[in-house]
C-alpha atoms as a PDB file:
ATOM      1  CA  UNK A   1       0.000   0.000   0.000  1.00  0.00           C
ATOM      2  CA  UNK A   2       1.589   3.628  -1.090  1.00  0.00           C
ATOM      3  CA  UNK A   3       2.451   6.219   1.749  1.00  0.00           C
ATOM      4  CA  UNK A   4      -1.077   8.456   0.300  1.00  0.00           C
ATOM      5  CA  UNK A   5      -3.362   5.901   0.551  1.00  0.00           C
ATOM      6  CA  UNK A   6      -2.215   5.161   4.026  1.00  0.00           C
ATOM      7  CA  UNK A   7      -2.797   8.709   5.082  1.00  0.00           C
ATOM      8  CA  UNK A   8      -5.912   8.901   3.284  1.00  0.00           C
ATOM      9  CA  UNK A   9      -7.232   5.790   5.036  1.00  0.00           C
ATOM     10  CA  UNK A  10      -5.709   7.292   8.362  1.00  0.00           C
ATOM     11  CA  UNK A  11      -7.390  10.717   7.969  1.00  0.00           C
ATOM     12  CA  UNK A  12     -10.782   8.757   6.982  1.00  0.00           C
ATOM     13  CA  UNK A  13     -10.276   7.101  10.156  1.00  0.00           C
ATOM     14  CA  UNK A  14     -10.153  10.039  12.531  1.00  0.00           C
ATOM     15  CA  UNK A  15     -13.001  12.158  10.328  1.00  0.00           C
ATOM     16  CA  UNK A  16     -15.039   8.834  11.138  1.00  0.00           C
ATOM     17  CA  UNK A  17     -14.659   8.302  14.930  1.00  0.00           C
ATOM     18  CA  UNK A  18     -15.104  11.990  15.082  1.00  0.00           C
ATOM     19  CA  UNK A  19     -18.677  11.916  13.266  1.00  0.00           C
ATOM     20  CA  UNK A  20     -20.015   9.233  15.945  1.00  0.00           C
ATOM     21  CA  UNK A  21     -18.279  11.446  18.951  1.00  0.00           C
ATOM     22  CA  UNK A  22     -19.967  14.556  17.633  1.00  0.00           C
ATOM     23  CA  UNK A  23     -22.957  13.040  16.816  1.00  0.00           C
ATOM     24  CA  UNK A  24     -23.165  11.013  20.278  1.00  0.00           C
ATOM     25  CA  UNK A  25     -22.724  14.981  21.955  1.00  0.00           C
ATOM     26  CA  UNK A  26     -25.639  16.131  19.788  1.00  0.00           C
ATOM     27  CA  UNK A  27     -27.904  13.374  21.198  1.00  0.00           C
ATOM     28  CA  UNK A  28     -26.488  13.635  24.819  1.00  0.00           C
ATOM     29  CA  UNK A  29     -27.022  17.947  24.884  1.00  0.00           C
ATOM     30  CA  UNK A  30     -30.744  17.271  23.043  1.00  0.00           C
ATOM     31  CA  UNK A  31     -31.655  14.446  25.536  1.00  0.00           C
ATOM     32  CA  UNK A  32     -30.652  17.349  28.810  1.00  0.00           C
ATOM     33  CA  UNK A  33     -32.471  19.635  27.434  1.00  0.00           C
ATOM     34  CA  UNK A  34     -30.278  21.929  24.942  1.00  0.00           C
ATOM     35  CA  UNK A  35     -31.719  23.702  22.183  1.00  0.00           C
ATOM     36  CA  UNK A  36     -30.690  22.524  18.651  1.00  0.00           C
ATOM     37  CA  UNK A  37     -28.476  25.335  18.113  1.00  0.00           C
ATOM     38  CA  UNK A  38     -26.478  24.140  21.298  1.00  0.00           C
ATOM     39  CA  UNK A  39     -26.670  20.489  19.712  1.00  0.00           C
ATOM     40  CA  UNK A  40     -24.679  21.711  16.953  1.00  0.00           C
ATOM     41  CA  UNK A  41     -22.596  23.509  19.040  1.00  0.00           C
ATOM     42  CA  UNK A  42     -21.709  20.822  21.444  1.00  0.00           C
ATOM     43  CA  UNK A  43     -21.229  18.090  18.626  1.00  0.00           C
ATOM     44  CA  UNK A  44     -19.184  20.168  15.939  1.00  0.00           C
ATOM     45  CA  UNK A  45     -16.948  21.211  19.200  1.00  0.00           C
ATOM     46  CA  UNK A  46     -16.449  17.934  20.037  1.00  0.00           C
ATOM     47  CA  UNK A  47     -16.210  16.213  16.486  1.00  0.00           C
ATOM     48  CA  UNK A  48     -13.608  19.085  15.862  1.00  0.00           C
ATOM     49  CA  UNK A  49     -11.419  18.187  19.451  1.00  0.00           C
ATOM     50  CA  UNK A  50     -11.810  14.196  18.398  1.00  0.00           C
ATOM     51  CA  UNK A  51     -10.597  14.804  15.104  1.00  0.00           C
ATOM     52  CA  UNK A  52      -7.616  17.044  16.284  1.00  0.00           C
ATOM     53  CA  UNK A  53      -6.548  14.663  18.968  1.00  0.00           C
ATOM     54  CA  UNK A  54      -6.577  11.587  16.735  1.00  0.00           C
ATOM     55  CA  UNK A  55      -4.710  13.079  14.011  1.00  0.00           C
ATOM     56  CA  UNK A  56      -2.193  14.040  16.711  1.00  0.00           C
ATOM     57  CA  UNK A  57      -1.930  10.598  18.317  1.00  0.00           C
ATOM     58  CA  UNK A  58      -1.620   9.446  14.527  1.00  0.00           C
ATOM     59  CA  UNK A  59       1.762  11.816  14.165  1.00  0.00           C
ATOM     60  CA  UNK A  60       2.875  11.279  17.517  1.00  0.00           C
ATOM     61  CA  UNK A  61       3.140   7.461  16.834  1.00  0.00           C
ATOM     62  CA  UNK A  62       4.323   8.564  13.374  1.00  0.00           C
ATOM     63  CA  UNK A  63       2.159   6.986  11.324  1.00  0.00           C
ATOM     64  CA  UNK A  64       1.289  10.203   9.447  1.00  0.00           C
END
């Protein structure tokens, strides 16, 4: 497998787990009571942290 597919699959990977995180905060703010602005809110924050700290966990263990 080349280097760019590898990264590609990688990258797919952490935008992935960090659609079910973000999503999973969306339904956990709704279900306490938060508006659906504050559902996007919560979920894009957190898909955005997941994201960031996989990618970095991915370069720290060099395999981006």
């Amino acid at each position: 497998m080349s280097e760019t597919v590898r990264r590609a699959l990688l990258i797919a990977i952490a935008a992935l787990v960090g659609a079910v995180v973000g999503q999973i905060t969306g339904i956990l703010v709704a279900i306490d009571g938060g508006s659906i602005p504050q559902c996007f809110i919560a979920g894009g924050g957190a898909f955005a942290g997941s994201v960031a700290l996989i990618l970095c966990v991915f370069h720290a263990l060099k395999a981006l």
